[in-house]
C-alpha atoms as a PDB file:
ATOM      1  CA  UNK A   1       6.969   2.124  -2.278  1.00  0.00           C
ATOM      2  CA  UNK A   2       3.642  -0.438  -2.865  1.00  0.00           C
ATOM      3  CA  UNK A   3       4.190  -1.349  -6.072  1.00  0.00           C
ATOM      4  CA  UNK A   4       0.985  -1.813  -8.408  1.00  0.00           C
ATOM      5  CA  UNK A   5       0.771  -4.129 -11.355  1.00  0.00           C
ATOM      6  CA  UNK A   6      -2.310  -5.030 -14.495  1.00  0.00           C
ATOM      7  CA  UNK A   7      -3.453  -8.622 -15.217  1.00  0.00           C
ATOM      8  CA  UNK A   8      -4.341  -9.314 -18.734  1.00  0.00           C
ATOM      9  CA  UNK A   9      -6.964 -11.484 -18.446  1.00  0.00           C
ATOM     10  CA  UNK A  10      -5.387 -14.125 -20.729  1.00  0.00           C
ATOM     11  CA  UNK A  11      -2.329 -15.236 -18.102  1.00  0.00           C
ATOM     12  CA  UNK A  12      -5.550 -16.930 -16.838  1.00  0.00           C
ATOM     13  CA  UNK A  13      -6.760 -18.577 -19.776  1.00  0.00           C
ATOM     14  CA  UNK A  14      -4.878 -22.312 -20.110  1.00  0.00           C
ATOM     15  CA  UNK A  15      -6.061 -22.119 -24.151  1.00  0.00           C
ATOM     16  CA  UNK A  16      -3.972 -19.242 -24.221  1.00  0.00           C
ATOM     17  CA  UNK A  17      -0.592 -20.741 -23.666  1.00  0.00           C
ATOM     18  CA  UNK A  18       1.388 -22.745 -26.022  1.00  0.00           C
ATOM     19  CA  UNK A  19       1.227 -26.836 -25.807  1.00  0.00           C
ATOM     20  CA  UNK A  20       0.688 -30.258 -28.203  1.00  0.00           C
ATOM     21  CA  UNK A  21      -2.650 -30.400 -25.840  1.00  0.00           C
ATOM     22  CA  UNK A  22      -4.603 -29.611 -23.032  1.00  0.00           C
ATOM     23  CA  UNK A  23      -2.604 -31.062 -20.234  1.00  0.00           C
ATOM     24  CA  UNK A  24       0.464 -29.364 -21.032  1.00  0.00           C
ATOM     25  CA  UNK A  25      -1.128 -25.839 -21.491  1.00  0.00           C
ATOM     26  CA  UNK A  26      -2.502 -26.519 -18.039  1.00  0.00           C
ATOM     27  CA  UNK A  27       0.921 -27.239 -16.603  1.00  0.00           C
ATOM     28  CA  UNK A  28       2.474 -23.805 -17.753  1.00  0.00           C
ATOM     29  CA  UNK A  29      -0.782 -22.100 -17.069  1.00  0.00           C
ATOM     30  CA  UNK A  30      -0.091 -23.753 -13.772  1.00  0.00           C
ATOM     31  CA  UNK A  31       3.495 -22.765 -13.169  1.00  0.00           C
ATOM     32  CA  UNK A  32       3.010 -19.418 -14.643  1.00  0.00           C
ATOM     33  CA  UNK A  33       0.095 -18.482 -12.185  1.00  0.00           C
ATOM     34  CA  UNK A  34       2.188 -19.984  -9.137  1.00  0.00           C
ATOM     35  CA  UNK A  35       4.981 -17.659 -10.313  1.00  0.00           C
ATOM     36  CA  UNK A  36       3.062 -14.455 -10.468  1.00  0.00           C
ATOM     37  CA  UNK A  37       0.908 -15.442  -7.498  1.00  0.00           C
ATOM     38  CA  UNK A  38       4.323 -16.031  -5.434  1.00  0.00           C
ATOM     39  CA  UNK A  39       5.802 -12.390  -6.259  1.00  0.00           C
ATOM     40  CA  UNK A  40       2.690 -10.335  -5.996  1.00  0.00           C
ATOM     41  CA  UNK A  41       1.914 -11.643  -2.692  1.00  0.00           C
ATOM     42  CA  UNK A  42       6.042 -11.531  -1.447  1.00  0.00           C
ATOM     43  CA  UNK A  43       5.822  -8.175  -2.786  1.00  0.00           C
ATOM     44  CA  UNK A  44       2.782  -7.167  -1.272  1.00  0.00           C
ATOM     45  CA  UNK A  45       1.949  -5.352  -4.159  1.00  0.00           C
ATOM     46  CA  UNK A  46      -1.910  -4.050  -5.588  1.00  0.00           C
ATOM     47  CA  UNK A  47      -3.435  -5.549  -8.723  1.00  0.00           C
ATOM     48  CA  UNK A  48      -5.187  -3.210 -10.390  1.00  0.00           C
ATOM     49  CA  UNK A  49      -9.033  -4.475 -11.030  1.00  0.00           C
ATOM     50  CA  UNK A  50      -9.959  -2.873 -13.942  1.00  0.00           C
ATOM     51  CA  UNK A  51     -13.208  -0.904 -15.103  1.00  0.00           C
ATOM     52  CA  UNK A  52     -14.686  -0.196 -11.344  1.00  0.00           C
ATOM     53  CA  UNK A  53     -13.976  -4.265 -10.852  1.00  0.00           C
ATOM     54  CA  UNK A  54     -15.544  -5.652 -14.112  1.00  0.00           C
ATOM     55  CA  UNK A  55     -11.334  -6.883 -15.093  1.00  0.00           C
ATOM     56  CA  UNK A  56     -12.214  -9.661 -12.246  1.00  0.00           C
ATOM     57  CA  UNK A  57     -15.464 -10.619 -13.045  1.00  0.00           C
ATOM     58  CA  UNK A  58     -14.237 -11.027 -17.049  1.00  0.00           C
ATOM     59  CA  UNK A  59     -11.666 -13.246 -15.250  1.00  0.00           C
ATOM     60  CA  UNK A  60     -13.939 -15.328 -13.503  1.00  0.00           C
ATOM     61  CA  UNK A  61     -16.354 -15.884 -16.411  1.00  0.00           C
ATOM     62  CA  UNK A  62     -13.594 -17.389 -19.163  1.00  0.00           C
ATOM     63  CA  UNK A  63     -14.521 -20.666 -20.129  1.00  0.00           C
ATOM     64  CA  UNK A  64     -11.258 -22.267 -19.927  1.00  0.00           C
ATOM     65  CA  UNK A  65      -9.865 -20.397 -16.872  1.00  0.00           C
ATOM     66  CA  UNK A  66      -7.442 -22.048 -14.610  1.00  0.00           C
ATOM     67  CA  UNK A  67      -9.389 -24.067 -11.819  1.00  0.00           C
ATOM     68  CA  UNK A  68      -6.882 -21.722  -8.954  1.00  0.00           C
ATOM     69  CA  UNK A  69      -8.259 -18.705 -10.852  1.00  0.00           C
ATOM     70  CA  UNK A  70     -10.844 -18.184  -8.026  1.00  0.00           C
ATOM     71  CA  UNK A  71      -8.322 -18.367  -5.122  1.00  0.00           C
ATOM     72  CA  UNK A  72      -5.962 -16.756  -6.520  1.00  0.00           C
ATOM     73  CA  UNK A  73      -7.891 -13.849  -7.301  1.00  0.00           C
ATOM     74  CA  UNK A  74      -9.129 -13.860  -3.359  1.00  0.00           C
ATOM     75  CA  UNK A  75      -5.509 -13.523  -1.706  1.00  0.00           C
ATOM     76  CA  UNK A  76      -4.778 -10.624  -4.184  1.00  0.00           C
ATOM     77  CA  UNK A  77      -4.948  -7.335  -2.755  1.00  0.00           C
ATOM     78  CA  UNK A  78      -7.091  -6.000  -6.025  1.00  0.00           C
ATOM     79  CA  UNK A  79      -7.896  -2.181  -6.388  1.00  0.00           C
ATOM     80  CA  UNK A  80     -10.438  -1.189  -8.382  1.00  0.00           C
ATOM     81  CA  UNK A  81     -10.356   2.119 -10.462  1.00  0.00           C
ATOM     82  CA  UNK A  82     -12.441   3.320 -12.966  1.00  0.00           C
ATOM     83  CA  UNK A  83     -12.903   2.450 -16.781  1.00  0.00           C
ATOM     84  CA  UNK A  84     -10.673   4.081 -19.021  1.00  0.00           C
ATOM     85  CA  UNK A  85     -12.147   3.580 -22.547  1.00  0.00           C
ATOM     86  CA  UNK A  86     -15.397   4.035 -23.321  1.00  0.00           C
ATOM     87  CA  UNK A  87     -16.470   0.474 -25.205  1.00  0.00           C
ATOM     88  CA  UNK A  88     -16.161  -2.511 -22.700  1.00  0.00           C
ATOM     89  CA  UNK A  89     -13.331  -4.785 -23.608  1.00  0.00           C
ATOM     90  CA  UNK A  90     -14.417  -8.518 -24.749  1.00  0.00           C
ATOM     91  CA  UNK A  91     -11.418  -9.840 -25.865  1.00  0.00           C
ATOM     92  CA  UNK A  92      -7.965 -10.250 -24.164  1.00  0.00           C
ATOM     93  CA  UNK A  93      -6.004  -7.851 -26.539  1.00  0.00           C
ATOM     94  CA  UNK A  94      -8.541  -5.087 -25.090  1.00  0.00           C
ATOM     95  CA  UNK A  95      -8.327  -5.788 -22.086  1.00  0.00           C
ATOM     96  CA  UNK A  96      -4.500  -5.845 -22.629  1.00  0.00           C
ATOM     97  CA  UNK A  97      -5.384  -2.591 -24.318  1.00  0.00           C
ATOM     98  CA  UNK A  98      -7.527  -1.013 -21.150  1.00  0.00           C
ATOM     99  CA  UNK A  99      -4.525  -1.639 -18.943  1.00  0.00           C
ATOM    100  CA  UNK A 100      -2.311  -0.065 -20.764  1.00  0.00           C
ATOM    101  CA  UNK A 101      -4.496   3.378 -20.919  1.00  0.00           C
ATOM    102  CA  UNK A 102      -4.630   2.892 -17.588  1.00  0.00           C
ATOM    103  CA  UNK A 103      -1.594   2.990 -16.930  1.00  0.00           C
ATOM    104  CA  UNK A 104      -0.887   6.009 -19.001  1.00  0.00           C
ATOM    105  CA  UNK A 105      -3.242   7.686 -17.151  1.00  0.00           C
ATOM    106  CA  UNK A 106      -1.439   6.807 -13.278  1.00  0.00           C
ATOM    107  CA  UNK A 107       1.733   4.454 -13.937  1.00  0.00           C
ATOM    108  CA  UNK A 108       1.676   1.471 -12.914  1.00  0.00           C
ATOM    109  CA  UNK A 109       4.776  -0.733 -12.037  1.00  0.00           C
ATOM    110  CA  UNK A 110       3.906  -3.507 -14.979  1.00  0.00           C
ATOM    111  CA  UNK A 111       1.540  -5.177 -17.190  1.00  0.00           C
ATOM    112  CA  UNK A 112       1.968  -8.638 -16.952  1.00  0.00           C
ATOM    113  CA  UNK A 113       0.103 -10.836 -20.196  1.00  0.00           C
ATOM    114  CA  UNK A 114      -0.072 -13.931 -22.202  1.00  0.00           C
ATOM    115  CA  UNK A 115       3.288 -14.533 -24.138  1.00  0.00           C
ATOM    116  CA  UNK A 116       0.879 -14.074 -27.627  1.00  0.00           C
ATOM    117  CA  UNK A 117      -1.057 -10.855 -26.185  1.00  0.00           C
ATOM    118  CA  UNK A 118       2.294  -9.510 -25.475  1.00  0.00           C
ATOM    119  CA  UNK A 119       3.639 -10.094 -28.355  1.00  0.00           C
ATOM    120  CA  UNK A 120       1.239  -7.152 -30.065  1.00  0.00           C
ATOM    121  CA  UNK A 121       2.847  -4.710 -27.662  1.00  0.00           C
ATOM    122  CA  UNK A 122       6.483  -4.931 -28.862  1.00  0.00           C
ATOM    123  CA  UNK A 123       7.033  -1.230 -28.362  1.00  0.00           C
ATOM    124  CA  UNK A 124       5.746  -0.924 -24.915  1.00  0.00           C
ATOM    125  CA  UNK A 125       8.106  -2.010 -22.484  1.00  0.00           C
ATOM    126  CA  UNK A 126       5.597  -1.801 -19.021  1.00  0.00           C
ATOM    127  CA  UNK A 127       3.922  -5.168 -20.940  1.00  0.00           C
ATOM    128  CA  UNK A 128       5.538  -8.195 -20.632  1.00  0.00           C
ATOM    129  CA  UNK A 129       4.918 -12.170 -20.892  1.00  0.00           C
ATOM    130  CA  UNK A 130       4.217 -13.838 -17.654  1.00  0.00           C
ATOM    131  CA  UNK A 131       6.299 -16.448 -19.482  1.00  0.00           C
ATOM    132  CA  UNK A 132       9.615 -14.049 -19.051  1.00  0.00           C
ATOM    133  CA  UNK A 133       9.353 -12.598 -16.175  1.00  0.00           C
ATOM    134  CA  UNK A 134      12.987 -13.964 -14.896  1.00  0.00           C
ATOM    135  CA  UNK A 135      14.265 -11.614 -17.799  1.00  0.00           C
ATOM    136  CA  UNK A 136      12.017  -8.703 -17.245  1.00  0.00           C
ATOM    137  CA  UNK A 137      13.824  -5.142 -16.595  1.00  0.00           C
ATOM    138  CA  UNK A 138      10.871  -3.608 -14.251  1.00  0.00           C
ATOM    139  CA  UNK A 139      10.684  -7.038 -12.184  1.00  0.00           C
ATOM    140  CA  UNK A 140      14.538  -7.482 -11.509  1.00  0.00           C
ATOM    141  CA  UNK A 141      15.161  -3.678 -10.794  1.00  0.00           C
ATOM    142  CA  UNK A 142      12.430  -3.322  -8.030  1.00  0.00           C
ATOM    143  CA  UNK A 143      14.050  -2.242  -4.933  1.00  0.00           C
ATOM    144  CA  UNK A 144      12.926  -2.382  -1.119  1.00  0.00           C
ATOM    145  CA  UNK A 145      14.621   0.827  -0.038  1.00  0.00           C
ATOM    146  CA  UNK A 146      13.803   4.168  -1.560  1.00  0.00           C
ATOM    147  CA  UNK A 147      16.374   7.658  -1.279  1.00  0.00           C
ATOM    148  CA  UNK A 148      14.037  11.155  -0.556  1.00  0.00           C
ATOM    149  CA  UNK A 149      13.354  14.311   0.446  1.00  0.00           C
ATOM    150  CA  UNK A 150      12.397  15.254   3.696  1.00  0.00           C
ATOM    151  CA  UNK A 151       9.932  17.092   1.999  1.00  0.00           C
ATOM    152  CA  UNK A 152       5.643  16.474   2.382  1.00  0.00           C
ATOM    153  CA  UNK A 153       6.161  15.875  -1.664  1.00  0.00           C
ATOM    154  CA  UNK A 154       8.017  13.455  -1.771  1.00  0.00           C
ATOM    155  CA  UNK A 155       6.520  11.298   1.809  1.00  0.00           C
ATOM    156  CA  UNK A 156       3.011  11.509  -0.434  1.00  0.00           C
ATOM    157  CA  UNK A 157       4.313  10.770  -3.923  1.00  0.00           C
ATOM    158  CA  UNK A 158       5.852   7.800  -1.686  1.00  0.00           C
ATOM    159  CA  UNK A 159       2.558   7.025   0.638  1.00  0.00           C
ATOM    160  CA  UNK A 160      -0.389   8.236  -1.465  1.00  0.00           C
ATOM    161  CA  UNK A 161      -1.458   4.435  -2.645  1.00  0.00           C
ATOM    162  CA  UNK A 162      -0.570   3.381   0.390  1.00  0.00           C
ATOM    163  CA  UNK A 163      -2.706   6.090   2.061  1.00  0.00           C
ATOM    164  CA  UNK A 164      -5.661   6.283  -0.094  1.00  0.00           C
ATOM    165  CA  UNK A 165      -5.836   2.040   0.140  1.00  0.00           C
ATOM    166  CA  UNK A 166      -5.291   0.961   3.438  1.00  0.00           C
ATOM    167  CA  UNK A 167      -7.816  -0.345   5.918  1.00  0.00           C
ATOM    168  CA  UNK A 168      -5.321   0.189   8.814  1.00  0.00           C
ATOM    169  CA  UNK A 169      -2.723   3.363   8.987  1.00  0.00           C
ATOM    170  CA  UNK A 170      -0.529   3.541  11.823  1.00  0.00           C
ATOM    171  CA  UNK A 171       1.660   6.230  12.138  1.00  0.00           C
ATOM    172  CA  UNK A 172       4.283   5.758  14.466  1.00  0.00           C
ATOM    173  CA  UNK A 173       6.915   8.486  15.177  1.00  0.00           C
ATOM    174  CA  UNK A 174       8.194   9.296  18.812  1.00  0.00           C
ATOM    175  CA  UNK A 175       7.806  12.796  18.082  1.00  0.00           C
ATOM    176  CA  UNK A 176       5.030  13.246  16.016  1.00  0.00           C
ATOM    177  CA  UNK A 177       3.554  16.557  17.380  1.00  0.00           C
ATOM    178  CA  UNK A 178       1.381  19.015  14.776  1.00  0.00           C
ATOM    179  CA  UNK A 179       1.714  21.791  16.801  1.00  0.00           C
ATOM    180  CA  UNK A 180       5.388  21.849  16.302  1.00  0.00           C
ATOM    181  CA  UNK A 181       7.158  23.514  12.949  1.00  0.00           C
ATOM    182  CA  UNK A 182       8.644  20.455  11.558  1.00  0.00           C
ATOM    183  CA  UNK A 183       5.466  18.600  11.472  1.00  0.00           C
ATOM    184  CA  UNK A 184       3.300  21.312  10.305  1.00  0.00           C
ATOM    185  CA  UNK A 185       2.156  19.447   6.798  1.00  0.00           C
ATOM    186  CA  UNK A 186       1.676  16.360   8.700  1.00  0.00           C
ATOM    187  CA  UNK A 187      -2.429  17.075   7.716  1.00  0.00           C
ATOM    188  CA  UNK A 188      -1.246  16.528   4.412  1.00  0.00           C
ATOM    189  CA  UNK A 189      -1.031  12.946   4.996  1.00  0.00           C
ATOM    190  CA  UNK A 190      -4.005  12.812   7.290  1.00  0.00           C
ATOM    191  CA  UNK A 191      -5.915  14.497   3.971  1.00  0.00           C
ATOM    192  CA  UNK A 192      -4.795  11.792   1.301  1.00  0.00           C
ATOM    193  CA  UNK A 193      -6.231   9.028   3.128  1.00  0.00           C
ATOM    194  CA  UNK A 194      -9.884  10.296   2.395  1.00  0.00           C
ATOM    195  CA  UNK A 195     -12.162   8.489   0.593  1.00  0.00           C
ATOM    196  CA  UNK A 196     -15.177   8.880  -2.093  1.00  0.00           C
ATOM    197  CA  UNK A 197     -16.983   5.601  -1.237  1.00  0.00           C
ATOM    198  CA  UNK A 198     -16.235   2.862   1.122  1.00  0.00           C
ATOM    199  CA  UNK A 199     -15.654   2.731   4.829  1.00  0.00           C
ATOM    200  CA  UNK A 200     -12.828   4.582   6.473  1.00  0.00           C
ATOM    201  CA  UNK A 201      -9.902   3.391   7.462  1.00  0.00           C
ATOM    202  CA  UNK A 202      -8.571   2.997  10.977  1.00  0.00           C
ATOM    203  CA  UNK A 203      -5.658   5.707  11.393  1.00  0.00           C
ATOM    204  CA  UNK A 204      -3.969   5.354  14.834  1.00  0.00           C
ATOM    205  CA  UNK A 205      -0.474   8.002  16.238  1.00  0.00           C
ATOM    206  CA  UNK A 206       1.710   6.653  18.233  1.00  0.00           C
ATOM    207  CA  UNK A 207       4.310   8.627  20.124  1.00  0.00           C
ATOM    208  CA  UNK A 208       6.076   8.826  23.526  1.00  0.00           C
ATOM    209  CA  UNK A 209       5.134  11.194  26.077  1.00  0.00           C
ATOM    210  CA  UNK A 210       7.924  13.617  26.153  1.00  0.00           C
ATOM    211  CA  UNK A 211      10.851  14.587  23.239  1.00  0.00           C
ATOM    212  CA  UNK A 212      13.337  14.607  25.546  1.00  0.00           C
ATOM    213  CA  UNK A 213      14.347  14.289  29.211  1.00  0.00           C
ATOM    214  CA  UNK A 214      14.666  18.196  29.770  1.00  0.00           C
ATOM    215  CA  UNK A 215      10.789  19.007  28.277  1.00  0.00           C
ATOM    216  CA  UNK A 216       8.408  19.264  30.784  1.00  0.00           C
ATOM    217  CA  UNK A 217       5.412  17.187  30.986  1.00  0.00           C
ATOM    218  CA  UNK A 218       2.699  17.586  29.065  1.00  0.00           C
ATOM    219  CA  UNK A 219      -0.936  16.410  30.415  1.00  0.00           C
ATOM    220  CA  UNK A 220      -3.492  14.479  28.759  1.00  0.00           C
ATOM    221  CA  UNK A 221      -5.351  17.683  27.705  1.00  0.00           C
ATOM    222  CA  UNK A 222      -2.097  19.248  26.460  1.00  0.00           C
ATOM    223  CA  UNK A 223      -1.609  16.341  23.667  1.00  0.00           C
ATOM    224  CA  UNK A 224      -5.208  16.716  23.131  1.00  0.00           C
ATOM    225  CA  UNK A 225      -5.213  20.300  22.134  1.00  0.00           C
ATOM    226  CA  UNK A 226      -2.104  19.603  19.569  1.00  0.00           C
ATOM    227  CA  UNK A 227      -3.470  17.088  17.819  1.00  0.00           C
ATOM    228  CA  UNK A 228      -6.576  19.146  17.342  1.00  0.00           C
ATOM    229  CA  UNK A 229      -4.566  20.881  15.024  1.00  0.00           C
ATOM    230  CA  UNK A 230      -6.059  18.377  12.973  1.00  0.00           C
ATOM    231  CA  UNK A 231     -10.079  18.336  13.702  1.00  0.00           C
ATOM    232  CA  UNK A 232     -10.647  20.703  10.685  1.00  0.00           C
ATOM    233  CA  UNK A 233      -8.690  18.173   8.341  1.00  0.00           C
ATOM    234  CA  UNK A 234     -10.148  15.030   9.594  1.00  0.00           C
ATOM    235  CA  UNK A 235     -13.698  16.531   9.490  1.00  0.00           C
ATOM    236  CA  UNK A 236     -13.429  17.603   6.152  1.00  0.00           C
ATOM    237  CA  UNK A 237     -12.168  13.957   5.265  1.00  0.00           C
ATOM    238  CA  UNK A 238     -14.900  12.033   7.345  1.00  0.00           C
ATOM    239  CA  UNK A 239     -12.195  10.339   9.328  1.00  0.00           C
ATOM    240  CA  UNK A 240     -10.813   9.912  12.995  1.00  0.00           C
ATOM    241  CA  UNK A 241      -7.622   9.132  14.549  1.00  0.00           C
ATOM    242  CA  UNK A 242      -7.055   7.245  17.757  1.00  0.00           C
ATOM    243  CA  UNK A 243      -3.738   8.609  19.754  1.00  0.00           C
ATOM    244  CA  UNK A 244      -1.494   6.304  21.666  1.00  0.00           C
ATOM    245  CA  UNK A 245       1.292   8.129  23.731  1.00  0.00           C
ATOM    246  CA  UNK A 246       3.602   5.827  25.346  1.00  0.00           C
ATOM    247  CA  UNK A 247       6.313   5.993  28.046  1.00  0.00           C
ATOM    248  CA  UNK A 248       9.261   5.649  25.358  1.00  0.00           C
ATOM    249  CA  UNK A 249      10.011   4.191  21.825  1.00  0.00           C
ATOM    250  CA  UNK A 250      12.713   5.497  19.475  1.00  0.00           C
ATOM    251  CA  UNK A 251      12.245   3.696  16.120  1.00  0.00           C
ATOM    252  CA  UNK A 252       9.772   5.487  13.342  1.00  0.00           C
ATOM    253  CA  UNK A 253       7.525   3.228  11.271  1.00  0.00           C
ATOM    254  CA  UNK A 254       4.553   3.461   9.192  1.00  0.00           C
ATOM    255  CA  UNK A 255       2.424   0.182   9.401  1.00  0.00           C
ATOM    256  CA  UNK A 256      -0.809  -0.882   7.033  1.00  0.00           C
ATOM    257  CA  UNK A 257      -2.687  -3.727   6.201  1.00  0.00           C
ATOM    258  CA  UNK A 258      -0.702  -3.858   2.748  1.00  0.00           C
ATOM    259  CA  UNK A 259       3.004  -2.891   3.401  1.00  0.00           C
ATOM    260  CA  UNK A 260       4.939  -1.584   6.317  1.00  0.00           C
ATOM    261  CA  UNK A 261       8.353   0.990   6.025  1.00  0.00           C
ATOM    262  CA  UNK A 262      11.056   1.796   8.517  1.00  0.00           C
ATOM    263  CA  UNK A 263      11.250   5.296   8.349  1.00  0.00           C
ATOM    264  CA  UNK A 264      14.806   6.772   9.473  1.00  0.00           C
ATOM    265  CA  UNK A 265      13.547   9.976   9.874  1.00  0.00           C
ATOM    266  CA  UNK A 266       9.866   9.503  11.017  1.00  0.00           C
ATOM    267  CA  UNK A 267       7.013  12.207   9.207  1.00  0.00           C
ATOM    268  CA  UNK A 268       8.906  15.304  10.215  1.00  0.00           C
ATOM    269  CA  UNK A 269      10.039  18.001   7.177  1.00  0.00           C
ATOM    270  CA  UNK A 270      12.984  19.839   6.687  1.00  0.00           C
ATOM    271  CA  UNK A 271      14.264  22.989   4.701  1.00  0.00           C
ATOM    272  CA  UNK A 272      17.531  22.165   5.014  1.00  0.00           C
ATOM    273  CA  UNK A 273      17.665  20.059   1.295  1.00  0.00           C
ATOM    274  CA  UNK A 274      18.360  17.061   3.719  1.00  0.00           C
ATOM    275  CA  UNK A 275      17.456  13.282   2.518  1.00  0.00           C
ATOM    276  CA  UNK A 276      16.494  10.453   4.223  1.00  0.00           C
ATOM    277  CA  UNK A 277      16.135   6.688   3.535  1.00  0.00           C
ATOM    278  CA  UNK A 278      13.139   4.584   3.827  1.00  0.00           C
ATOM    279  CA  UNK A 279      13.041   0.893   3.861  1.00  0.00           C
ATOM    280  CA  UNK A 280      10.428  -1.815   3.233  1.00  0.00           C
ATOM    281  CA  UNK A 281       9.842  -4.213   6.293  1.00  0.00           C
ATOM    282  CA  UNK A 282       9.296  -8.054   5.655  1.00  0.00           C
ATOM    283  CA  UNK A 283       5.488  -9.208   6.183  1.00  0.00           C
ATOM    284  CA  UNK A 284       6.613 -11.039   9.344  1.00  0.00           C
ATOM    285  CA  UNK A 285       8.491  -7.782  10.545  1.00  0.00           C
ATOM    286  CA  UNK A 286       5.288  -5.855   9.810  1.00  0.00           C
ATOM    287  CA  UNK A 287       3.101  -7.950  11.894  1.00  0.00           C
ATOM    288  CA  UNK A 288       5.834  -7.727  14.597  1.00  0.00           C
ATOM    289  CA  UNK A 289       5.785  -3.900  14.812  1.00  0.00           C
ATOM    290  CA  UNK A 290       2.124  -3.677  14.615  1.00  0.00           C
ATOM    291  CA  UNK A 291       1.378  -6.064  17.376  1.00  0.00           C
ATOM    292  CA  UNK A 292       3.801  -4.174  19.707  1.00  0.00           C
ATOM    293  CA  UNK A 293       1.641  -1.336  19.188  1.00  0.00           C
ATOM    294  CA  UNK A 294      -1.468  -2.992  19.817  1.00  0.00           C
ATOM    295  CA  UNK A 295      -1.875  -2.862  23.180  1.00  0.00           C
ATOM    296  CA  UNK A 296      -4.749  -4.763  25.207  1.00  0.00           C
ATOM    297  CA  UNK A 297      -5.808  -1.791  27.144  1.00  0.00           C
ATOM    298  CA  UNK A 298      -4.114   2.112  28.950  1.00  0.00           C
ATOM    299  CA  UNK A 299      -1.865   1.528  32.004  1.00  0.00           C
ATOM    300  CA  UNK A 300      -0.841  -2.423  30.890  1.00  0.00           C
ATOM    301  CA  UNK A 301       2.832  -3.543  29.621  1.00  0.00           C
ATOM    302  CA  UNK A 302       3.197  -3.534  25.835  1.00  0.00           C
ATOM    303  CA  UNK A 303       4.754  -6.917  24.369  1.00  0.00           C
ATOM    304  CA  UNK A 304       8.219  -5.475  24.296  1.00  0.00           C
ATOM    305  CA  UNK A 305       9.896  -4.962  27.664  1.00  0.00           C
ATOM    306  CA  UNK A 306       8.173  -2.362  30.206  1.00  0.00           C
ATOM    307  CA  UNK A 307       6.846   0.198  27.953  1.00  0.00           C
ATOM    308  CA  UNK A 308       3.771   1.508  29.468  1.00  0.00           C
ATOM    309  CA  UNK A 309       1.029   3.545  27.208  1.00  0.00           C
ATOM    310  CA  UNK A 310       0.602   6.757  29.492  1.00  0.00           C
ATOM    311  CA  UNK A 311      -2.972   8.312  27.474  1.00  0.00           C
ATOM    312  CA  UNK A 312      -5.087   7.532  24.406  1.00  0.00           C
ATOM    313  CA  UNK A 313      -7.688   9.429  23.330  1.00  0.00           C
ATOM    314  CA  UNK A 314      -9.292  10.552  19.751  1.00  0.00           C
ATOM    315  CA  UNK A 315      -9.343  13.297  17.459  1.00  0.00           C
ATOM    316  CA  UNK A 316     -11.856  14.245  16.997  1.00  0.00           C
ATOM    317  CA  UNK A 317     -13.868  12.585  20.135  1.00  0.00           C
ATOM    318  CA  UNK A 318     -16.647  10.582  19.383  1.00  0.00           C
END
């Protein structure tokens, strides 16, 4: 669901848009940029920063670069991955070029370039001119609510930038329990948050203390020995997971630093061929949810209502 786009480097270049003169390459240079700027960051979506980060530094070098290129480049949540073809680009067509391997090699949602770069890419229909975007297929169609699976394939096909990107995970299901049958992959997504360099990510579970009025209650040590079910996993992947398990909640969400999603039927699988329907939260939403389970310290009221967190502890302890 977090979509992920390519930058030529030219949609930053004001000589490479059309105009009698300077100043009016400047002002579509300038429009252009507001208009991408304005729909990566609504969207919340990655840029990827090509050639282990060299695509930004290119960008940041050009000679007649647009004076925003800086800033905008700093609210942009850029990923970098890792060079493609073996000659560094030096031109904008090859860079054009790089992103378009790239994405052959793990799709990407678009490739957004210079109306005149673009034009050398006729055939390839991720590529388009920043100059057309109202008209552009990819851009119009994106959606905020996705149809799956309640299968572990489909919740990582779905997750797995989110997971493998985000500095803050929170997983928050009122019965999220990996000791029980329907949450038995649940390690699965615990596994593709690992990382190869960098530091790791916070990961936090939140769920409420018992399924169901009739179960019988469980201690701190007993939600400490099912979630251990998971020290092998999160060993393996360097990482840790604070637990938060609260009095009551009912809704399922999974909240990041990049994107959050309503999830109707929380991380739980079934064999039944059953679907379920996950939806994108608003930024304002997101912050919402992730506040209300943020809470100052055990024992206190959370922001919403009486809801009292009952333990917290980590897996594994350290």
């Amino acid at each position: 669901m977090l979509a992920e786009y390519a930058l030529s480097p030219c949609i930053f270049d004001v000589d490479s848009y059309n105009g009698d003169d300077k100043s009016s390459r400047n002002k579509l240079c300038d429009s252009s940029l507001k208009s991408i700027r304005d729909i990566l960051i609504e969207e919340e979506a990655l840029v990827r920063n090509l050639r282990n980060g060299n695509w930004s530094k290119y960008v940041l070098n050009l000679s007649s670069k647009h004076p925003n290129t800086k800033y905008i480049l700093r609210v942009l949540n850029l990923r970098s991955v890792k060079s493609i073809k073996t000659i560094e680009p030096s031109s904008h067509l090859e860079w054009c070029q790089e992103a378009l391997v790239s994405h052959k090699r793990e799709a990407l949602n678009g490739i957004i370039a210079s109306l005149g770069v673009a034009a050398n890419f006729l055939n390839e229909k991720i590529i388009s001119s920043i100059e057309n975007l109202s008209i552009v297929g990819w851009l119009r169609s994106r959606s905020n609510s996705v149809r799956l699976s309640r299968t572990i394939k489909d919740y990582l096909d779905n997750l797995g930038l989110i997971l493998s990107n985000a500095n803050l995970i929170k997983f928050i299901d009122p019965y999220l329990d990996p000791s029980a049958t329907n949450y038995k992959e649940f390690y699965q997504l615990i596994s593709a948050i690992q990382r190869t360099s960098g530091a790791a990510p916070r990961i936090e579970v939140h769920r409420k203390y018992s399924g169901s009025p009739s179960d019988p209650p469980l201690s701190k040590d007993d939600w400490i020995n099912r979630f251990k079910r998971l020290s092998t996993t999160l060993t393996t992947a360097k990482l840790k997971i604070d637990v938060f398990v609260w009095d009551d909640f009912h809704d399922r969400y999974l909240i990041s630093n990049l994107i959050g999603i309503n999830l109707n039927n929380g991380f739980d699988i079934s064999t039944a061929n059953d679907m379920t329907t996950w939806n994108k939260l608003s930024r304002q939403v997101r912050e919402d949810i992730n506040k209300e389970f943020t809470p100052d310290s055990m024992g206190k009221k959370s922001l919403v209502g009486e809801r009292k967190l009952i333990y917290r502890f980590s897996i594994p302890d350290m």
